[in-house]
PDB file of N, CA and C in Angstrom:
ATOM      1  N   UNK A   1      32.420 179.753  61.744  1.00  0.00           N
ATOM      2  CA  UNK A   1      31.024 179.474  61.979  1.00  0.00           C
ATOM      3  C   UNK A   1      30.254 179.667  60.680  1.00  0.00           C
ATOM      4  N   UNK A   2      29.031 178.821  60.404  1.00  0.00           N
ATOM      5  CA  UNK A   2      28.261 178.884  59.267  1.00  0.00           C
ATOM      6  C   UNK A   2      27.462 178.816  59.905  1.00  0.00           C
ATOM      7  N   UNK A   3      26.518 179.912  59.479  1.00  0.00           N
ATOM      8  CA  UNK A   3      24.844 180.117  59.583  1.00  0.00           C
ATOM      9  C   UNK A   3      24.084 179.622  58.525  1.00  0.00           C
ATOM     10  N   UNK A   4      23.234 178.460  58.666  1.00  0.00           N
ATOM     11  CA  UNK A   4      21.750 178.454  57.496  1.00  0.00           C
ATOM     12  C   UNK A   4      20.774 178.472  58.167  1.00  0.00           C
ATOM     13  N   UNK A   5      19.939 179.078  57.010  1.00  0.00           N
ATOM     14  CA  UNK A   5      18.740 179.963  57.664  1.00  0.00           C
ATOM     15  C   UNK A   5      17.622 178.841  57.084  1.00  0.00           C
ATOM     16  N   UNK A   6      16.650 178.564  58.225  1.00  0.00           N
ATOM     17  CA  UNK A   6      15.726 177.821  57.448  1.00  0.00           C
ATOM     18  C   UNK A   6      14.668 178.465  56.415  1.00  0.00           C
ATOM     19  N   UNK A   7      14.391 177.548  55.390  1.00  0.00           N
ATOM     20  CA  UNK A   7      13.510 178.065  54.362  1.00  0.00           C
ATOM     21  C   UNK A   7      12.782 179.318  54.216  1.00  0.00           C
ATOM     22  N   UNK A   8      11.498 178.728  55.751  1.00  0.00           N
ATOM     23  CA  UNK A   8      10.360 179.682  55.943  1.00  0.00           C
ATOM     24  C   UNK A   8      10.755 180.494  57.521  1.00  0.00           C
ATOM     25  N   UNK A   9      12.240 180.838  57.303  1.00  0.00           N
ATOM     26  CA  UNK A   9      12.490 181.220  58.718  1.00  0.00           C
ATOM     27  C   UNK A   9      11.287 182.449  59.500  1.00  0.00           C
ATOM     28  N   UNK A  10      11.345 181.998  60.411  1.00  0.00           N
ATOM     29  CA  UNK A  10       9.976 182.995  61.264  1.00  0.00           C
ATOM     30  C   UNK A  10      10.917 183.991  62.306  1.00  0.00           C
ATOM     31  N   UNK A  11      10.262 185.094  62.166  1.00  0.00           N
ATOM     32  CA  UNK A  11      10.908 186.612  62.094  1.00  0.00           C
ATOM     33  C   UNK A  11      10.061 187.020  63.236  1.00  0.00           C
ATOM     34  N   UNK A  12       9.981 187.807  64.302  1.00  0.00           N
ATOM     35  CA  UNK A  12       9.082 188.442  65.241  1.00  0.00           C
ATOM     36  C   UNK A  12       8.641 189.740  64.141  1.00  0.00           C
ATOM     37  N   UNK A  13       7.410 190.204  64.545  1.00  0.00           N
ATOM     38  CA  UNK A  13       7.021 191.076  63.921  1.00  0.00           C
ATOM     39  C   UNK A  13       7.728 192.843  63.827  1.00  0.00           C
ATOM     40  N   UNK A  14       8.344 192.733  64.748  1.00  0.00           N
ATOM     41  CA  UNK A  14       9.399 194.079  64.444  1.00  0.00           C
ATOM     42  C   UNK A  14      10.112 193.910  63.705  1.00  0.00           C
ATOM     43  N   UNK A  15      10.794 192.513  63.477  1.00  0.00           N
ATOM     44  CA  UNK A  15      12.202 192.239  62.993  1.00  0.00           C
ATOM     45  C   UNK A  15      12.018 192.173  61.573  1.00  0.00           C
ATOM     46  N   UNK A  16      10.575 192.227  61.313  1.00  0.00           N
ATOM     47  CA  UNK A  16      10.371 191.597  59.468  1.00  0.00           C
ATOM     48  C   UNK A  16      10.944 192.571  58.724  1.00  0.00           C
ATOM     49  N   UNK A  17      10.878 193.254  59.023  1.00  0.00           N
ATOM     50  CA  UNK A  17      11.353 194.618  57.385  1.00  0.00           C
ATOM     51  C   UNK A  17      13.051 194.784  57.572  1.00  0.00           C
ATOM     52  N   UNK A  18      13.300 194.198  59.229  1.00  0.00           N
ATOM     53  CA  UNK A  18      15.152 194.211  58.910  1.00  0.00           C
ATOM     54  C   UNK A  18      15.407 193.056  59.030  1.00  0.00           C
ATOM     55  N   UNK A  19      14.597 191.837  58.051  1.00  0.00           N
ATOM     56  CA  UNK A  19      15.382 190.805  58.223  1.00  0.00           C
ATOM     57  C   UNK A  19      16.726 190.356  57.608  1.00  0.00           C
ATOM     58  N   UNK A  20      16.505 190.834  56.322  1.00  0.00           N
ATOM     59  CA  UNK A  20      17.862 190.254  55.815  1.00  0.00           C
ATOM     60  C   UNK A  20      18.848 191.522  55.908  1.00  0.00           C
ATOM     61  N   UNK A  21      19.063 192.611  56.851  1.00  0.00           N
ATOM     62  CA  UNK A  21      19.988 193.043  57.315  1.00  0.00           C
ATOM     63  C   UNK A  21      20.328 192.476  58.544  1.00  0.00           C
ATOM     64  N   UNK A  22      19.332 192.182  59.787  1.00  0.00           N
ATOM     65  CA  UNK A  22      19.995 191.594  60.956  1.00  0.00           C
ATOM     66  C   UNK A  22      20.624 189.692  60.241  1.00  0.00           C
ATOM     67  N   UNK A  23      20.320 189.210  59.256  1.00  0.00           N
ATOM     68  CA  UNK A  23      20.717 187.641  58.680  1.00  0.00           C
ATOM     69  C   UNK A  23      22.207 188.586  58.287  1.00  0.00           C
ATOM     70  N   UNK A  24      22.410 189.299  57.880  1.00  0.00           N
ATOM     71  CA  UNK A  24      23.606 190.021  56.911  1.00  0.00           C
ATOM     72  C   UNK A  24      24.527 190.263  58.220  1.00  0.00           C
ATOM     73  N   UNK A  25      23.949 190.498  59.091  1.00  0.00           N
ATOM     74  CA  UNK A  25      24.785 191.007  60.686  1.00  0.00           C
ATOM     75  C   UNK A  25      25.459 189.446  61.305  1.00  0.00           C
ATOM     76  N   UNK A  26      24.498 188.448  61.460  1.00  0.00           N
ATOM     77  CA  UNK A  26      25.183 187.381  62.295  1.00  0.00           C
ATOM     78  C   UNK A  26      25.452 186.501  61.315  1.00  0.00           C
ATOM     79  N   UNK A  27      25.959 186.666  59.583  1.00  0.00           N
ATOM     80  CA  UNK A  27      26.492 186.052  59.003  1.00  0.00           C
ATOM     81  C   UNK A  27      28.125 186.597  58.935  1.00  0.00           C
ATOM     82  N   UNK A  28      28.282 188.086  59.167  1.00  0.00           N
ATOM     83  CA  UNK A  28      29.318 188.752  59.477  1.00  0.00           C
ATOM     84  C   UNK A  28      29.790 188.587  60.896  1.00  0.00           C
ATOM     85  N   UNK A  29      29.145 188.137  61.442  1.00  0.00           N
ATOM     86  CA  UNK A  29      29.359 188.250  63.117  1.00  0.00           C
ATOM     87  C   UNK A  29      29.659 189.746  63.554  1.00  0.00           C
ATOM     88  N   UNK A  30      28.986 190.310  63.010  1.00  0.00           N
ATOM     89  CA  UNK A  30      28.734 192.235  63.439  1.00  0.00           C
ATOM     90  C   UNK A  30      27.530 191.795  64.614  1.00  0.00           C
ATOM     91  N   UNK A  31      28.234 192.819  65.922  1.00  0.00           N
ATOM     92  CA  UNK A  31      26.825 192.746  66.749  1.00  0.00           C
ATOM     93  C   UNK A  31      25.328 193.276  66.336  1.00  0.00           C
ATOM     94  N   UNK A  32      24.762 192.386  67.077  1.00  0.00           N
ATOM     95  CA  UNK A  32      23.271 192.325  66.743  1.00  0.00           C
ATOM     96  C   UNK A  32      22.614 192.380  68.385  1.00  0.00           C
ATOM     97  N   UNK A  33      23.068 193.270  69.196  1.00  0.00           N
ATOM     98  CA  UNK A  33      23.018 192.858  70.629  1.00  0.00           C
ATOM     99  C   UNK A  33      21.478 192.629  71.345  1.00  0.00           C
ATOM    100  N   UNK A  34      20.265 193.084  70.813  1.00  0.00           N
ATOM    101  CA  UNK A  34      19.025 192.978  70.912  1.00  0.00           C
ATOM    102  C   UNK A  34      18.159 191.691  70.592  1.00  0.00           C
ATOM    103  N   UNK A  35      18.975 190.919  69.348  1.00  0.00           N
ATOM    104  CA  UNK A  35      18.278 190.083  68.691  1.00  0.00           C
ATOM    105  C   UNK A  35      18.493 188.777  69.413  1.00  0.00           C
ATOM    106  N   UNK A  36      17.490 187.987  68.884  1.00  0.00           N
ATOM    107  CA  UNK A  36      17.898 186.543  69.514  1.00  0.00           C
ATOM    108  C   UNK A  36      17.235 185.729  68.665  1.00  0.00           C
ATOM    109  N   UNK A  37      18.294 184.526  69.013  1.00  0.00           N
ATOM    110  CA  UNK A  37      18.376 183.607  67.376  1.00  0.00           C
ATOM    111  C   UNK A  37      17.490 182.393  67.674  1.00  0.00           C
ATOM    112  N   UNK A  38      16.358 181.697  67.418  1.00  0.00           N
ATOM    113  CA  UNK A  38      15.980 180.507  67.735  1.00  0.00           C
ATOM    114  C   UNK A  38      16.303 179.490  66.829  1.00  0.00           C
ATOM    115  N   UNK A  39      17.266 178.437  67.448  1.00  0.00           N
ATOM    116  CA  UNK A  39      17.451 177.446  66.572  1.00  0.00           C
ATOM    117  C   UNK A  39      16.846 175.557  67.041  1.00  0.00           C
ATOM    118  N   UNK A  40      17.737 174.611  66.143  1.00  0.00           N
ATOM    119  CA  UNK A  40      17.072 173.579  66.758  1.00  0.00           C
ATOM    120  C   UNK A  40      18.235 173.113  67.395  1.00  0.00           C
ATOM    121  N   UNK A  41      17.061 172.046  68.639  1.00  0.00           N
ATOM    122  CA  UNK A  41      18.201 172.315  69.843  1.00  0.00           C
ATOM    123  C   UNK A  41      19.383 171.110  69.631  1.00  0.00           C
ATOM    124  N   UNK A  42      20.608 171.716  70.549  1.00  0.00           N
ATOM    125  CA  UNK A  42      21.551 170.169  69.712  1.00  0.00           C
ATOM    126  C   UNK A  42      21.298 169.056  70.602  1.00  0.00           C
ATOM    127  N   UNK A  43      20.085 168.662  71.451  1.00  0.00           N
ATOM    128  CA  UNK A  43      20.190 167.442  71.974  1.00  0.00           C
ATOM    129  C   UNK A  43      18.426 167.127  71.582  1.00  0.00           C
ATOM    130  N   UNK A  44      18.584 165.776  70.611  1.00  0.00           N
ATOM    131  CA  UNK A  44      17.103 165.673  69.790  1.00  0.00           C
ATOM    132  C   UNK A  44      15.613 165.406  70.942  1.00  0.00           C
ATOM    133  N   UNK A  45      16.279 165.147  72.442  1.00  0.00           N
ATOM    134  CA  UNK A  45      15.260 165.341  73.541  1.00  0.00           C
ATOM    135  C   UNK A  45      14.188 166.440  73.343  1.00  0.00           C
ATOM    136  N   UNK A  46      14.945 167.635  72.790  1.00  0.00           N
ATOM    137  CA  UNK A  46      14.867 169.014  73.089  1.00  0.00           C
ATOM    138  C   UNK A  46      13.827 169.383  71.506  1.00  0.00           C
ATOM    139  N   UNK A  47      13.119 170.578  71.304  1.00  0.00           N
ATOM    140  CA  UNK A  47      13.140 170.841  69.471  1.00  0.00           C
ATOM    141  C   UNK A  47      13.574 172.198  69.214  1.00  0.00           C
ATOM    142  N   UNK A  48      13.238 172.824  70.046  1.00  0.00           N
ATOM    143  CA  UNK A  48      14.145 174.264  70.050  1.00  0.00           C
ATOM    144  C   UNK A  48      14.616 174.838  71.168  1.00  0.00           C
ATOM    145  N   UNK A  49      15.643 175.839  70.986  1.00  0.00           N
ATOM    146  CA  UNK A  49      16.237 176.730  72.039  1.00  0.00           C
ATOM    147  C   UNK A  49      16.571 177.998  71.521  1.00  0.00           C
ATOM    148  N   UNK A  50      16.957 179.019  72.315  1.00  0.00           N
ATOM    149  CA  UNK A  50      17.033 180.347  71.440  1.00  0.00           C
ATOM    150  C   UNK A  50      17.743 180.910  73.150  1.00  0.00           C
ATOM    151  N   UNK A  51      18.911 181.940  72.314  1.00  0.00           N
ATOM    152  CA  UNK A  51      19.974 182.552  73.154  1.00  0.00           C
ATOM    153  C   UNK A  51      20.080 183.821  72.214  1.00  0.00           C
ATOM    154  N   UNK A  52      20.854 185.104  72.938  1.00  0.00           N
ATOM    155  CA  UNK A  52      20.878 185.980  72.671  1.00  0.00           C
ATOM    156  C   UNK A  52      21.983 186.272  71.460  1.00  0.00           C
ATOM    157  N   UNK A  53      21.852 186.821  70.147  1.00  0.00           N
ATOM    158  CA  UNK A  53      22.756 186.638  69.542  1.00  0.00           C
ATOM    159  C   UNK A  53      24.127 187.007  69.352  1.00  0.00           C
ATOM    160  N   UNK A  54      24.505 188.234  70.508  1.00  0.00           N
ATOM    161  CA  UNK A  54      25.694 188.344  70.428  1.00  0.00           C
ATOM    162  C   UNK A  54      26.530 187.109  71.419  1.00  0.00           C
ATOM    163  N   UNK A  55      25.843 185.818  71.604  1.00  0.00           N
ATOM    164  CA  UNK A  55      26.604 184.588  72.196  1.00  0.00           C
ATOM    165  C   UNK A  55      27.325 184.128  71.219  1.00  0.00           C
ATOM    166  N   UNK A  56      27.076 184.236  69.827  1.00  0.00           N
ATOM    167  CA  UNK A  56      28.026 183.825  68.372  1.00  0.00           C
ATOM    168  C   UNK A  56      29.165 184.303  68.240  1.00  0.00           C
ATOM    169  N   UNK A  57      29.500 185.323  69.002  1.00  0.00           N
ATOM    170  CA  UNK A  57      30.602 185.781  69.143  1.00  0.00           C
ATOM    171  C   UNK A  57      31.499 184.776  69.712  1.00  0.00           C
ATOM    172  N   UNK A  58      31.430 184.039  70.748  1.00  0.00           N
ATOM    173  CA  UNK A  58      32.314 183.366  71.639  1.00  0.00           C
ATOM    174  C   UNK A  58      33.198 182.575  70.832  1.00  0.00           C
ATOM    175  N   UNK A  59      34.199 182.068  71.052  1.00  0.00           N
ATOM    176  CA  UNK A  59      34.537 181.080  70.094  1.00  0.00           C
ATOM    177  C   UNK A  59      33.967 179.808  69.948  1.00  0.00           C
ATOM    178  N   UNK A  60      33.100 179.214  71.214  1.00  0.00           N
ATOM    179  CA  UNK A  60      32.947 178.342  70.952  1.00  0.00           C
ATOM    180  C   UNK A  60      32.255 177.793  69.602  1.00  0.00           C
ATOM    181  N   UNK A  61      31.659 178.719  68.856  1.00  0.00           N
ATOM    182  CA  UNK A  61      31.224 178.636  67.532  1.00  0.00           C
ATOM    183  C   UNK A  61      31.445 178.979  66.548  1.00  0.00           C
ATOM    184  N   UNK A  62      33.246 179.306  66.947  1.00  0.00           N
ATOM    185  CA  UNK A  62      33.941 178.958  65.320  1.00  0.00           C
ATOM    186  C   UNK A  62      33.723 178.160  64.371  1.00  0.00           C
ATOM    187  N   UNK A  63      33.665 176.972  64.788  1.00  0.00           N
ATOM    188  CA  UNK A  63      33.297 176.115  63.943  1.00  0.00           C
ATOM    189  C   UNK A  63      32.105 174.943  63.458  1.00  0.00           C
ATOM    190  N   UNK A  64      31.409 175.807  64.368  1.00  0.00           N
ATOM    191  CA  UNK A  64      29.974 174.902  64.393  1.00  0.00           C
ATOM    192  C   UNK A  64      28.915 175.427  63.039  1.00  0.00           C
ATOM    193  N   UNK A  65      28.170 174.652  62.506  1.00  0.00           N
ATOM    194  CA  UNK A  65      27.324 175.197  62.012  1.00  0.00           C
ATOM    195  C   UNK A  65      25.696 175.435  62.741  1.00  0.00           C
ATOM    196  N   UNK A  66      25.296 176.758  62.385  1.00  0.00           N
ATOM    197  CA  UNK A  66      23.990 177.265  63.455  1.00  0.00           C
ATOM    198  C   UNK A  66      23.056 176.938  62.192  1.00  0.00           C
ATOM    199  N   UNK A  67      21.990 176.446  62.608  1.00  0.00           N
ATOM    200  CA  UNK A  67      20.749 176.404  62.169  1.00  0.00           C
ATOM    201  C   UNK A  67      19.583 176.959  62.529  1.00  0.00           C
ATOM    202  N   UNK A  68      19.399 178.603  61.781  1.00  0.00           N
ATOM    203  CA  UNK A  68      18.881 179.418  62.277  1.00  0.00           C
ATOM    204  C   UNK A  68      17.214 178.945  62.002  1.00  0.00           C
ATOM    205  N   UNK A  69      16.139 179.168  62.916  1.00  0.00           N
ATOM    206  CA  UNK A  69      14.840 178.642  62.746  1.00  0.00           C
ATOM    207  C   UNK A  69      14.249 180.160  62.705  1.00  0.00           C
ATOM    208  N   UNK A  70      14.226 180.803  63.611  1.00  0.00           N
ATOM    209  CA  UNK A  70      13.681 182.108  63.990  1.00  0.00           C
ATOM    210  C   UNK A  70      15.026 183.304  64.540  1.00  0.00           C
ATOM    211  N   UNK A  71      13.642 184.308  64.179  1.00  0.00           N
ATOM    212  CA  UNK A  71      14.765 185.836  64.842  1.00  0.00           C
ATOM    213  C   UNK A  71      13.578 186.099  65.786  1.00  0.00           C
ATOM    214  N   UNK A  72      14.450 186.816  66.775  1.00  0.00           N
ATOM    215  CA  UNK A  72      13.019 187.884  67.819  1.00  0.00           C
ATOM    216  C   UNK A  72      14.244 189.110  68.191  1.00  0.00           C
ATOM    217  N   UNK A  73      13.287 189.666  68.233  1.00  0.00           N
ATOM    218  CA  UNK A  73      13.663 190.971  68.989  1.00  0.00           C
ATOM    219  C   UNK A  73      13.973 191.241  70.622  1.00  0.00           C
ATOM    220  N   UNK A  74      13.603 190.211  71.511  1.00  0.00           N
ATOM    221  CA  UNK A  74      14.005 190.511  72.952  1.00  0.00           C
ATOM    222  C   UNK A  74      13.294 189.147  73.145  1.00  0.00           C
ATOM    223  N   UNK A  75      13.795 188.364  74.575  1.00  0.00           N
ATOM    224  CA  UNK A  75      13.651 187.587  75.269  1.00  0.00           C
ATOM    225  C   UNK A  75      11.584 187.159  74.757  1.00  0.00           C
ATOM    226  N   UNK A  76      11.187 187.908  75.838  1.00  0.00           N
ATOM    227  CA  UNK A  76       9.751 187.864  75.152  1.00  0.00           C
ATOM    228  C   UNK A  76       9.167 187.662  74.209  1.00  0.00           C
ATOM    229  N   UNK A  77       9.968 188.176  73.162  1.00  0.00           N
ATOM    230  CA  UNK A  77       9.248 187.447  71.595  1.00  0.00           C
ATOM    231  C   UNK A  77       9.898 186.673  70.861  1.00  0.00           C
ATOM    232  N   UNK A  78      11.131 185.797  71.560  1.00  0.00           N
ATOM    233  CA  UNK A  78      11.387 184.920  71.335  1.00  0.00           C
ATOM    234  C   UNK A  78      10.425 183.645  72.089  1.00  0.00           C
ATOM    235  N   UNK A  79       9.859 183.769  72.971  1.00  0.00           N
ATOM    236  CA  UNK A  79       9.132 182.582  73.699  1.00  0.00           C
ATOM    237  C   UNK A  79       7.895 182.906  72.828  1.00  0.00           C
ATOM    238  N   UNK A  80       7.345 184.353  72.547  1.00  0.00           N
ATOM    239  CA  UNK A  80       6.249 184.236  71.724  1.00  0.00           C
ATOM    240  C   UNK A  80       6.368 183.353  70.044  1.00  0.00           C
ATOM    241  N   UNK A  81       7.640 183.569  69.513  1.00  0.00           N
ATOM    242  CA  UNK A  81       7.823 183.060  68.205  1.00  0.00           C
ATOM    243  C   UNK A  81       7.455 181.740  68.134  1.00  0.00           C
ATOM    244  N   UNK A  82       8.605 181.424  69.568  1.00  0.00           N
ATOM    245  CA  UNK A  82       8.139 179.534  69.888  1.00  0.00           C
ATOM    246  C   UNK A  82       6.976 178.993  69.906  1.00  0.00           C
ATOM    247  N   UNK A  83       5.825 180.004  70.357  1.00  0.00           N
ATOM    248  CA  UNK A  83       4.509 179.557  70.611  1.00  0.00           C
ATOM    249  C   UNK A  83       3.822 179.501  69.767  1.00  0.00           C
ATOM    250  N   UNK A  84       4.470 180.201  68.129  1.00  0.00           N
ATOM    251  CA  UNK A  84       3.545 180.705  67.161  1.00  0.00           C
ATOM    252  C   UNK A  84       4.077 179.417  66.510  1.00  0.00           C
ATOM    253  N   UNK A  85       5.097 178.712  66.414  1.00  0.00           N
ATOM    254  CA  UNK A  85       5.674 177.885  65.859  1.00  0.00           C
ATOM    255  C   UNK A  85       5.078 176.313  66.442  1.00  0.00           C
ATOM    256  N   UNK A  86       4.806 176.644  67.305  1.00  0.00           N
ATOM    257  CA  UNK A  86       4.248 175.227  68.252  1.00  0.00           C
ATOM    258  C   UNK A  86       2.617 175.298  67.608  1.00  0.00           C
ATOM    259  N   UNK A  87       1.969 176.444  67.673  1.00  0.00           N
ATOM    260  CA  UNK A  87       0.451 176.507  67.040  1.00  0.00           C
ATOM    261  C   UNK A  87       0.484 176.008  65.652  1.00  0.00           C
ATOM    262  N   UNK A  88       1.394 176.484  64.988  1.00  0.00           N
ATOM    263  CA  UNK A  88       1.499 175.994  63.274  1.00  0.00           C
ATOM    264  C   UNK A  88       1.484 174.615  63.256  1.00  0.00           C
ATOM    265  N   UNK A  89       2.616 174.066  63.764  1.00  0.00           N
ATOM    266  CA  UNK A  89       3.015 172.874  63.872  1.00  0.00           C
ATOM    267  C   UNK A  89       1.990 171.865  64.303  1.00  0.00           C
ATOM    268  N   UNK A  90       1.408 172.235  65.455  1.00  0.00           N
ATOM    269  CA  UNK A  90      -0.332 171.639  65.881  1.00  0.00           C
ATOM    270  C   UNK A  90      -1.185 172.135  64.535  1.00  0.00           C
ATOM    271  N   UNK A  91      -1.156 173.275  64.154  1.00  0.00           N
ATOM    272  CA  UNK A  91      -2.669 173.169  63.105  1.00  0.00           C
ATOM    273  C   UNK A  91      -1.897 172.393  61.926  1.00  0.00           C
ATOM    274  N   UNK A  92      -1.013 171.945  61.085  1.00  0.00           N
ATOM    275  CA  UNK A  92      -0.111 171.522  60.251  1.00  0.00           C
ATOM    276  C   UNK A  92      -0.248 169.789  60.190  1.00  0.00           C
ATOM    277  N   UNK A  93      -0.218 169.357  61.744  1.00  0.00           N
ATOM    278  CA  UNK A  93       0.130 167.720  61.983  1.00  0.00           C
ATOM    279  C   UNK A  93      -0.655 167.408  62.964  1.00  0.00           C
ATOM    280  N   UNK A  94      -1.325 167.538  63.393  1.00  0.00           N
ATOM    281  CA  UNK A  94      -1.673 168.005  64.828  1.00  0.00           C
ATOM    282  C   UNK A  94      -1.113 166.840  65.830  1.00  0.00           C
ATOM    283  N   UNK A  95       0.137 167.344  65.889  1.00  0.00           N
ATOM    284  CA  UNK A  95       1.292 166.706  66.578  1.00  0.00           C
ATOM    285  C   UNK A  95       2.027 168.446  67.418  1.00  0.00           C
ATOM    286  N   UNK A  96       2.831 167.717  68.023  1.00  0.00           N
ATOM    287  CA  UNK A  96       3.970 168.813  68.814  1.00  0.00           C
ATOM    288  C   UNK A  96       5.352 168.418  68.366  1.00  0.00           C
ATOM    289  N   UNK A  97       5.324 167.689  67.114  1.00  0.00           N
ATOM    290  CA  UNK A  97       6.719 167.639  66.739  1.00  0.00           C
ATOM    291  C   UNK A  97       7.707 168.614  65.977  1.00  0.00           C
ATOM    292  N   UNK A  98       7.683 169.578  66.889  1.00  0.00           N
ATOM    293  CA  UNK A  98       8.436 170.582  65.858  1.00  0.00           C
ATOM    294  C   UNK A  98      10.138 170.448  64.992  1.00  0.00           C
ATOM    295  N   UNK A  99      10.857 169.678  65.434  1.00  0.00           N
ATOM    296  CA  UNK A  99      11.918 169.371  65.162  1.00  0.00           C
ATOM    297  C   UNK A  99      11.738 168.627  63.907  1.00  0.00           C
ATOM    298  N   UNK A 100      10.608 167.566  63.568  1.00  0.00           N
ATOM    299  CA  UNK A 100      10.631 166.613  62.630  1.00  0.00           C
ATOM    300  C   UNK A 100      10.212 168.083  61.865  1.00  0.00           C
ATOM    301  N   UNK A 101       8.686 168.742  61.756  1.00  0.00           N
ATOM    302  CA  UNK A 101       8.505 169.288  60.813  1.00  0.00           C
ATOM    303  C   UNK A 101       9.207 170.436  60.259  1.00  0.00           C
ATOM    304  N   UNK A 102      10.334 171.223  61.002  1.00  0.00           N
ATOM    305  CA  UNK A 102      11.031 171.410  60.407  1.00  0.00           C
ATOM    306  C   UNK A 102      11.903 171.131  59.295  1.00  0.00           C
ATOM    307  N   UNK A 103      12.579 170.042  59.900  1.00  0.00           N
ATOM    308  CA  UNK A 103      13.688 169.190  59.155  1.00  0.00           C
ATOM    309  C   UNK A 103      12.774 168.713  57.750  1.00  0.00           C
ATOM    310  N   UNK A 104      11.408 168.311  58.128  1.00  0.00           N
ATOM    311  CA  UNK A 104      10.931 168.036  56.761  1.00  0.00           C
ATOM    312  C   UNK A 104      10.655 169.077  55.683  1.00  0.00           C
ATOM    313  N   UNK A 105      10.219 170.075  56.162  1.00  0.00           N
ATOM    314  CA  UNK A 105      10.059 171.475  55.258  1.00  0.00           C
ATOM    315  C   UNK A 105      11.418 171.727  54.611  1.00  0.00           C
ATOM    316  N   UNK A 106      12.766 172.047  55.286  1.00  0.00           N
ATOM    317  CA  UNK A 106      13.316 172.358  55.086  1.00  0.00           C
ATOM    318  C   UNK A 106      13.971 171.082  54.131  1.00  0.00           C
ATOM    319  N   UNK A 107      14.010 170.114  54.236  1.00  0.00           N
ATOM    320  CA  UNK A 107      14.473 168.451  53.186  1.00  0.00           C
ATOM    321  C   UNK A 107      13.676 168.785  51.988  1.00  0.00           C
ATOM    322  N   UNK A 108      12.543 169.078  51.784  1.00  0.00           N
ATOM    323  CA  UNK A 108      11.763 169.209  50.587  1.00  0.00           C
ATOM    324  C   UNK A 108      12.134 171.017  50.115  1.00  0.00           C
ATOM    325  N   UNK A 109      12.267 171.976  50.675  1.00  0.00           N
ATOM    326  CA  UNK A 109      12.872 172.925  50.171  1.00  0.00           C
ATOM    327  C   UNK A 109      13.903 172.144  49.368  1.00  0.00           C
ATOM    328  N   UNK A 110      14.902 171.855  49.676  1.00  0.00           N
ATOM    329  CA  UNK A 110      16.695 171.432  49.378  1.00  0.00           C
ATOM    330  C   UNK A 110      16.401 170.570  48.256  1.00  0.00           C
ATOM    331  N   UNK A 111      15.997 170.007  48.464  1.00  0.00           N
ATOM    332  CA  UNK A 111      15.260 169.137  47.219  1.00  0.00           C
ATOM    333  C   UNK A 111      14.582 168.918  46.111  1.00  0.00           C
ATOM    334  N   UNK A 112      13.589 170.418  46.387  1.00  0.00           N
ATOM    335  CA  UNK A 112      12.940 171.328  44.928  1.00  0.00           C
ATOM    336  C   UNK A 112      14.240 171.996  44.387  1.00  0.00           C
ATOM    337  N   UNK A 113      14.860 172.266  44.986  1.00  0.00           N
ATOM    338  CA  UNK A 113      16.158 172.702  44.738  1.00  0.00           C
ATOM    339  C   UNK A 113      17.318 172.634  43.630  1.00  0.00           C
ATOM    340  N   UNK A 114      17.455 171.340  44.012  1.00  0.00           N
ATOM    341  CA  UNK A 114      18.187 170.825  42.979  1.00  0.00           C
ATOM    342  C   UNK A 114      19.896 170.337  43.582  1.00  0.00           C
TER     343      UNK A 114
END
């Protein structure tokens, strides 16, 4: 399994000061049993979904790559993250396309890049 983390990944507010230890945890696949991962969803109907992160464990994601969008700390502030992400995205485009503006932030990151 490969984890990338998006650019401006969005963190619940507990999680900010351990972010890049809980990113260091589900890049190891060390449990993280509290946290939960919001990514984009794999059917483009959809723009996000978010599951609990010790589900990375399973095999079914040996070999997938995850595209991490957000962290939360429990069920609840994962639906709150979504909402903070849906407000941006409206004040940003004032659209509800969160999937495109992702993918575009993150294309122009990769791209300043080099």
């Amino acid at each position: 399994m490969r984890i990338k983390c998006y650019c401006n990944l969005y963190v619940s507010t507990s999680l900010e000061r351990k972010r890049n230890k809980v990113i260091s945890k589900l890049m190891e696949r060390r449990l993280a049993p509290s946290v939960y991962i919001l990514t984009l969803a794999q059917g483009e109907q959809n723009h996000l979904e978010f599951f609990p992160a010790i589900l990375l464990r399973q095999y079914v994601y040996d070999n997938d790559e995850i595209f991490v969008v957000g962290l939360a700390e429990s069920y609840e502030s994962a639906v709150e993250l979504v909402e903070r992400i849906l407000r941006q995205v409206l004040a940003d485009t004032g659209g509800t396309d969160i999937r495109r503006f992702i993918l575009e932030k993150q294309l122009l990151f990769e791209e300043s890049r080099g």
